[in-house]
PDB file of N, CA and C in Angstrom:
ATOM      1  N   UNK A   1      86.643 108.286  93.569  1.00  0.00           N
ATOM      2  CA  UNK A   1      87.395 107.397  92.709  1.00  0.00           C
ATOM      3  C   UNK A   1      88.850 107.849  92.596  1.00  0.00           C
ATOM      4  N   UNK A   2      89.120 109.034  92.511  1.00  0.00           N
ATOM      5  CA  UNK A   2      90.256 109.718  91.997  1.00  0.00           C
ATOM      6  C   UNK A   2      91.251 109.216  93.620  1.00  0.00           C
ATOM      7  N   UNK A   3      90.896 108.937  94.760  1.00  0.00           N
ATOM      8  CA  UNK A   3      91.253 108.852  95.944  1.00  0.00           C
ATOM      9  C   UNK A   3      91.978 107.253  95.967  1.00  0.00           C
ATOM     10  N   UNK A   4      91.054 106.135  95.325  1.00  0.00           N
ATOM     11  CA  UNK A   4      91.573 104.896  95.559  1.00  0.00           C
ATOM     12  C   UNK A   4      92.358 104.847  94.289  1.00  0.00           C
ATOM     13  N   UNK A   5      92.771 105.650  93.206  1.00  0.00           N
ATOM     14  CA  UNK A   5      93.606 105.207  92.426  1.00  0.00           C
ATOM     15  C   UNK A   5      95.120 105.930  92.649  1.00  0.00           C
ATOM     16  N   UNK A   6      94.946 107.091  93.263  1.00  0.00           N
ATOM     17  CA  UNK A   6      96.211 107.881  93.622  1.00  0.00           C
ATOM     18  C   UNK A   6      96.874 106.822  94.887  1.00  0.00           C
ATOM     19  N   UNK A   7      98.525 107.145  93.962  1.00  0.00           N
ATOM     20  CA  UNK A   7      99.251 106.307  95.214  1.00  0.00           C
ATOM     21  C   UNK A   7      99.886 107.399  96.251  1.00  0.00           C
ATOM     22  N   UNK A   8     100.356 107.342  97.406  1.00  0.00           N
ATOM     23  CA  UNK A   8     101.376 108.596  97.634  1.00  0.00           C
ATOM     24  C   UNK A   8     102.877 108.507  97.664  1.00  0.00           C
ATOM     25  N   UNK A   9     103.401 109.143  98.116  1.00  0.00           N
ATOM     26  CA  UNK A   9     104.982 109.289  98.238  1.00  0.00           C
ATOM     27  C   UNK A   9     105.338 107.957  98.020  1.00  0.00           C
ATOM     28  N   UNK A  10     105.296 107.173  99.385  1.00  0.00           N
ATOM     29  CA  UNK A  10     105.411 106.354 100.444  1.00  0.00           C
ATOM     30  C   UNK A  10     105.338 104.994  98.967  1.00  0.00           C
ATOM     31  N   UNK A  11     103.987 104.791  98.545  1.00  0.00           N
ATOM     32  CA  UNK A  11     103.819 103.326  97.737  1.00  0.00           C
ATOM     33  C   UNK A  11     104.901 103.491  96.463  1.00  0.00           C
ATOM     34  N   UNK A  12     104.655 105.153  95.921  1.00  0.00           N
ATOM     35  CA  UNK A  12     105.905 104.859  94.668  1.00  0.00           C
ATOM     36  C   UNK A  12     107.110 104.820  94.804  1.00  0.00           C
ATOM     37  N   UNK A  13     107.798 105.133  96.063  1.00  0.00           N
ATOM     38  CA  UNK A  13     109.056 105.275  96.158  1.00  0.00           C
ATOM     39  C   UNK A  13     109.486 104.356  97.100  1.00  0.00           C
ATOM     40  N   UNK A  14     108.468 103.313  98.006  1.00  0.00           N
ATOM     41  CA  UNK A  14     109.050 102.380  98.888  1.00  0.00           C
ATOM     42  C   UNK A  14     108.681 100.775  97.596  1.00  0.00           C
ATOM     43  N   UNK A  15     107.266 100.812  97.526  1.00  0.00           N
ATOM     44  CA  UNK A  15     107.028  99.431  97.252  1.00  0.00           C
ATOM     45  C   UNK A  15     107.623  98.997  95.808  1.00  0.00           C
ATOM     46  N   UNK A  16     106.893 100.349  94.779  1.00  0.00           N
ATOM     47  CA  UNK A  16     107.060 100.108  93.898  1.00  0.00           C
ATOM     48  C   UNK A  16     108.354 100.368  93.082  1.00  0.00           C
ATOM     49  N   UNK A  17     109.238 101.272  93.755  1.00  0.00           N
ATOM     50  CA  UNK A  17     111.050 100.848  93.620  1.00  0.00           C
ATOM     51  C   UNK A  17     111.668  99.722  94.200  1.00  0.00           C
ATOM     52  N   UNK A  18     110.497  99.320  95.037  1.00  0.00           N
ATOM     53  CA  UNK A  18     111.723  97.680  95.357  1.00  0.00           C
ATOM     54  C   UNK A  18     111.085  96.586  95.076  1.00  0.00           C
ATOM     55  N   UNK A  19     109.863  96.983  94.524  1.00  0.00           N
ATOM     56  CA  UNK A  19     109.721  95.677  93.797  1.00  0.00           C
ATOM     57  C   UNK A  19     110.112  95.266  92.293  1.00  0.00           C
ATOM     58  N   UNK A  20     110.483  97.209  91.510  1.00  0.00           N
ATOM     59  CA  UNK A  20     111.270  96.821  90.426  1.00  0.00           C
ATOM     60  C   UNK A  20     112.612  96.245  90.690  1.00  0.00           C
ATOM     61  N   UNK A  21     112.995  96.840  91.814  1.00  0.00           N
ATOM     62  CA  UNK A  21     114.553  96.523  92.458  1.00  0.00           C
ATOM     63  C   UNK A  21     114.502  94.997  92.224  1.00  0.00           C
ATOM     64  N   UNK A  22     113.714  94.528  92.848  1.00  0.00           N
ATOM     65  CA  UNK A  22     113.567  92.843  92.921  1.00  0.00           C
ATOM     66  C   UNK A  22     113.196  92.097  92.114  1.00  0.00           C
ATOM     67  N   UNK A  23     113.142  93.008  90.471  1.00  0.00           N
ATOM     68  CA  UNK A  23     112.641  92.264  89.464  1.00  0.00           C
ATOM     69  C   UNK A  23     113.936  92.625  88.546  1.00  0.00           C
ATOM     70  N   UNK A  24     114.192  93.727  89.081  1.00  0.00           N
ATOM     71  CA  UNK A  24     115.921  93.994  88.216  1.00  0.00           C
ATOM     72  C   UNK A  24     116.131  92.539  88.899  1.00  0.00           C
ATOM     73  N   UNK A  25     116.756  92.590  89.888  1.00  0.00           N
ATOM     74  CA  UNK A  25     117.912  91.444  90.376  1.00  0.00           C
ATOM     75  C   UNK A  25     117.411  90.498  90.059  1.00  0.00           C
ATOM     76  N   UNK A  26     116.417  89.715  90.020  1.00  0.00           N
ATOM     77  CA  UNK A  26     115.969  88.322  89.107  1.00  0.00           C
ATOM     78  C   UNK A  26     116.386  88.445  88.024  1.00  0.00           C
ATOM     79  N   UNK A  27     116.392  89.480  87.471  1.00  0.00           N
ATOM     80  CA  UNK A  27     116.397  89.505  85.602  1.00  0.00           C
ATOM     81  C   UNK A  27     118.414  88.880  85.528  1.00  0.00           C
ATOM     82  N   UNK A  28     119.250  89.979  86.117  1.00  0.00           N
ATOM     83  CA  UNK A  28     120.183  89.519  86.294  1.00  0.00           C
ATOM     84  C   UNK A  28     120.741  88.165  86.693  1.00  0.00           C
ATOM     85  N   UNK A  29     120.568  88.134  88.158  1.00  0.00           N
ATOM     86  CA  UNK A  29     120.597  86.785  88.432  1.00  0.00           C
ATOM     87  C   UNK A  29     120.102  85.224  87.843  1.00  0.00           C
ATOM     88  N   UNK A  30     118.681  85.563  87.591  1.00  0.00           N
ATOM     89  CA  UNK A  30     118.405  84.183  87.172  1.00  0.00           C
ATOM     90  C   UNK A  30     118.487  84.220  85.589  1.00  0.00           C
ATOM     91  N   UNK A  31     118.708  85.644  84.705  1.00  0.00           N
ATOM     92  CA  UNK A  31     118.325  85.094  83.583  1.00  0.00           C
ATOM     93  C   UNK A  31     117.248  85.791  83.028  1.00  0.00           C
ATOM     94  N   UNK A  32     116.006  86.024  83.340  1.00  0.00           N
ATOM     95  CA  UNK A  32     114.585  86.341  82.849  1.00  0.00           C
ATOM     96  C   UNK A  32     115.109  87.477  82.589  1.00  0.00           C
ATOM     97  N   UNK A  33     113.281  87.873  82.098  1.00  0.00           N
ATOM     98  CA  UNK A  33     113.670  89.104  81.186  1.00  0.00           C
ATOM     99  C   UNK A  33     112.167  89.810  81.335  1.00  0.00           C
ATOM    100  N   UNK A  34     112.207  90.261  82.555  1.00  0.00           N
ATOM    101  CA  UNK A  34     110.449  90.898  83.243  1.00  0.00           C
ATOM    102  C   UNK A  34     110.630  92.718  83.065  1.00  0.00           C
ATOM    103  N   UNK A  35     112.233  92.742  83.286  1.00  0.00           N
ATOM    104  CA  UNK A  35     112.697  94.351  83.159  1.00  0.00           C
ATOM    105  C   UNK A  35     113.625  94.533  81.941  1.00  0.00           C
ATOM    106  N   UNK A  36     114.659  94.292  82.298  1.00  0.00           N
ATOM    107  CA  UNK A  36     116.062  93.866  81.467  1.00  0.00           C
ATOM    108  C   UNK A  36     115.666  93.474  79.929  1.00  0.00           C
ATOM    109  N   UNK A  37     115.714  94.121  78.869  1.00  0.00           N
ATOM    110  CA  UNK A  37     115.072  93.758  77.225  1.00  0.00           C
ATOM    111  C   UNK A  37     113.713  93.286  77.009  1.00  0.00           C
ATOM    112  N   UNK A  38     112.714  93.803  77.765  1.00  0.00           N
ATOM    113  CA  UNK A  38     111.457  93.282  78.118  1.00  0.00           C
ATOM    114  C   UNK A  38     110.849  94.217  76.861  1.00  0.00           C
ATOM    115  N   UNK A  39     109.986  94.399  75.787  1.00  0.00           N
ATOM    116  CA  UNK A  39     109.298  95.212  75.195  1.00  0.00           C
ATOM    117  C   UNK A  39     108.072  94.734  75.551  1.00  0.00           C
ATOM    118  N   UNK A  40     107.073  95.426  76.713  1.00  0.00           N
ATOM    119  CA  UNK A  40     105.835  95.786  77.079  1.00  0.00           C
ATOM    120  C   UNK A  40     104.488  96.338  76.036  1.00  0.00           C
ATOM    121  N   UNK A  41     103.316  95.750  75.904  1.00  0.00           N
ATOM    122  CA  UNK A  41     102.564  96.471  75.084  1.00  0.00           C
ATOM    123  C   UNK A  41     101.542  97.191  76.721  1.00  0.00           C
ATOM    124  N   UNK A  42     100.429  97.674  76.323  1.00  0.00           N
ATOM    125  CA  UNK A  42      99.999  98.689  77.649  1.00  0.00           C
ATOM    126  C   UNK A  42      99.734  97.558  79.117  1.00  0.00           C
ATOM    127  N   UNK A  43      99.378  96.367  78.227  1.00  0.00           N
ATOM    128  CA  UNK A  43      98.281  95.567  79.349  1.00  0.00           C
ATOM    129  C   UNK A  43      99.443  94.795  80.021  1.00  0.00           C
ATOM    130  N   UNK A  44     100.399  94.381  79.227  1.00  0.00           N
ATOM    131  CA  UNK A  44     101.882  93.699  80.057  1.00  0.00           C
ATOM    132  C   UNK A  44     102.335  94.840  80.881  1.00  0.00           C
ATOM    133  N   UNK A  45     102.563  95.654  80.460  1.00  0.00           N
ATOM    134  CA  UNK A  45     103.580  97.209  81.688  1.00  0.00           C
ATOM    135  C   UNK A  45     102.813  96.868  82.207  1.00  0.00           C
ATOM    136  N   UNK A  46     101.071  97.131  82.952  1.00  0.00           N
ATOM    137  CA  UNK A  46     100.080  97.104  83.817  1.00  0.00           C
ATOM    138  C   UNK A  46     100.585  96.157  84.518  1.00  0.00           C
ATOM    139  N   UNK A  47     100.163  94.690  84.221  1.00  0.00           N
ATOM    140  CA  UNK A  47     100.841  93.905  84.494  1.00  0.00           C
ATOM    141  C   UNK A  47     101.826  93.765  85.611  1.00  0.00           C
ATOM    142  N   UNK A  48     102.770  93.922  85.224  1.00  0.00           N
ATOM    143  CA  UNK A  48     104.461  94.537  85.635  1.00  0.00           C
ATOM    144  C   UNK A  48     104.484  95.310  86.599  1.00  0.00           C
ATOM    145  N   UNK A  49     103.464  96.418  86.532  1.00  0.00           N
ATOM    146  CA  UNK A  49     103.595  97.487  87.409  1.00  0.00           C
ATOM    147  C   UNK A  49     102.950  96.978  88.710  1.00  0.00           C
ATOM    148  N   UNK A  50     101.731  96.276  88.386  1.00  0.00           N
ATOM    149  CA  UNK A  50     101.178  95.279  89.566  1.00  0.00           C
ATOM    150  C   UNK A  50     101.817  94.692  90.916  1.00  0.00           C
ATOM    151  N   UNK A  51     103.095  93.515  89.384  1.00  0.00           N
ATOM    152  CA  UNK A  51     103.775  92.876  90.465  1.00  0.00           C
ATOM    153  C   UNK A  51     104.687  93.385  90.920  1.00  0.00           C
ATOM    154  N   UNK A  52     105.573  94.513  90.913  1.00  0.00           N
ATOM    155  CA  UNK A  52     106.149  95.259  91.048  1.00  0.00           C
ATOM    156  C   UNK A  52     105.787  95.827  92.623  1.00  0.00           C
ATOM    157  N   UNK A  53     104.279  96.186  92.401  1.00  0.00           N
ATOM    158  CA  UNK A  53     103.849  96.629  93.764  1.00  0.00           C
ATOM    159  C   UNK A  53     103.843  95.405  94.648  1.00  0.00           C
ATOM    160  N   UNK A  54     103.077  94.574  94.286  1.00  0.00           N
ATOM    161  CA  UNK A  54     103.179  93.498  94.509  1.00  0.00           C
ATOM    162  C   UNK A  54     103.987  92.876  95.782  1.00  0.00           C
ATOM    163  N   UNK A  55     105.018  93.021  94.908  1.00  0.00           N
ATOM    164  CA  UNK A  55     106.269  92.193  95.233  1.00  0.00           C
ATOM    165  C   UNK A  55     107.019  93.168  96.653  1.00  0.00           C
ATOM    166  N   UNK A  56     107.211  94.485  95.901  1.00  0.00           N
ATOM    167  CA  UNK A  56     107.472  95.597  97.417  1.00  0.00           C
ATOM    168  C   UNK A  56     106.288  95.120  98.403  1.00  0.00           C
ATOM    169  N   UNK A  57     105.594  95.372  98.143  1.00  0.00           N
ATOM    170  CA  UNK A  57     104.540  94.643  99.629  1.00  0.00           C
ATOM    171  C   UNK A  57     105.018  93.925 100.627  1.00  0.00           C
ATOM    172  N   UNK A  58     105.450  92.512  99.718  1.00  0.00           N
ATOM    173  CA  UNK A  58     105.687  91.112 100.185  1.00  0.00           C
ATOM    174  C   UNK A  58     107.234  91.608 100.558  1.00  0.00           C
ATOM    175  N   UNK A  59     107.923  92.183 100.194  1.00  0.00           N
ATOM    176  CA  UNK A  59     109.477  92.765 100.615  1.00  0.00           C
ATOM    177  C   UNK A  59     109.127  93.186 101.967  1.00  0.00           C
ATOM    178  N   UNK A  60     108.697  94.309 101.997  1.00  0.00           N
ATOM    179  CA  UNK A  60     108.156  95.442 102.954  1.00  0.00           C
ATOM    180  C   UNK A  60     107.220  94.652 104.442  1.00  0.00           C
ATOM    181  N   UNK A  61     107.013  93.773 104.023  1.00  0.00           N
ATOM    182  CA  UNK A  61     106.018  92.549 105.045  1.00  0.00           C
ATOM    183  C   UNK A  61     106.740  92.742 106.033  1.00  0.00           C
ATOM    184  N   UNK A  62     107.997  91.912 106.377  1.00  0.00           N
ATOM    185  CA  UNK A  62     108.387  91.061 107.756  1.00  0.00           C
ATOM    186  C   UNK A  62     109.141  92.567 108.277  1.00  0.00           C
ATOM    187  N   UNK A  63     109.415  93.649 107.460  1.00  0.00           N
ATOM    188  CA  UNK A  63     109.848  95.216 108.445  1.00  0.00           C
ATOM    189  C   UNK A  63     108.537  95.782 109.063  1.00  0.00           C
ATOM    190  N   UNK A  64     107.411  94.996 108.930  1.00  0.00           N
ATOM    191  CA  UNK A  64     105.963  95.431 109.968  1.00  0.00           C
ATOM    192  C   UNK A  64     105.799  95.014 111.277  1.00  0.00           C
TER     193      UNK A  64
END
């Protein structure tokens, strides 16, 4: 168990910095507010942190 929940180097510092990256720049750009004055209770951060990965994934896609 302890194996499929650990991320390594690679997921926290590629996906999941650019998918906050890409949720900063929405927040700016369009307005929202997912990062930028967001107050999170545990299950929203979760949430967040999700799409976050998420989203680096879908970034990280078409450099495969």
């Amino acid at each position: 168990m302890d194996r499929i929940l650990r991320f390594n180097d690679y997921d926290v510092f590629a996906y999941l910095a650019t998918g906050f990256a890409a949720m900063l720049a929405s927040d700016i750009t369009l307005g929202s507010q997912w990062v930028l004055g967001a107050e999170w209770e545990v299950s929203e951060g979760l949430a967040v942190l999700l799409a976050a990965y998420f989203i680096g994934h879908l970034i990280a896609w078409p450099a495969a």
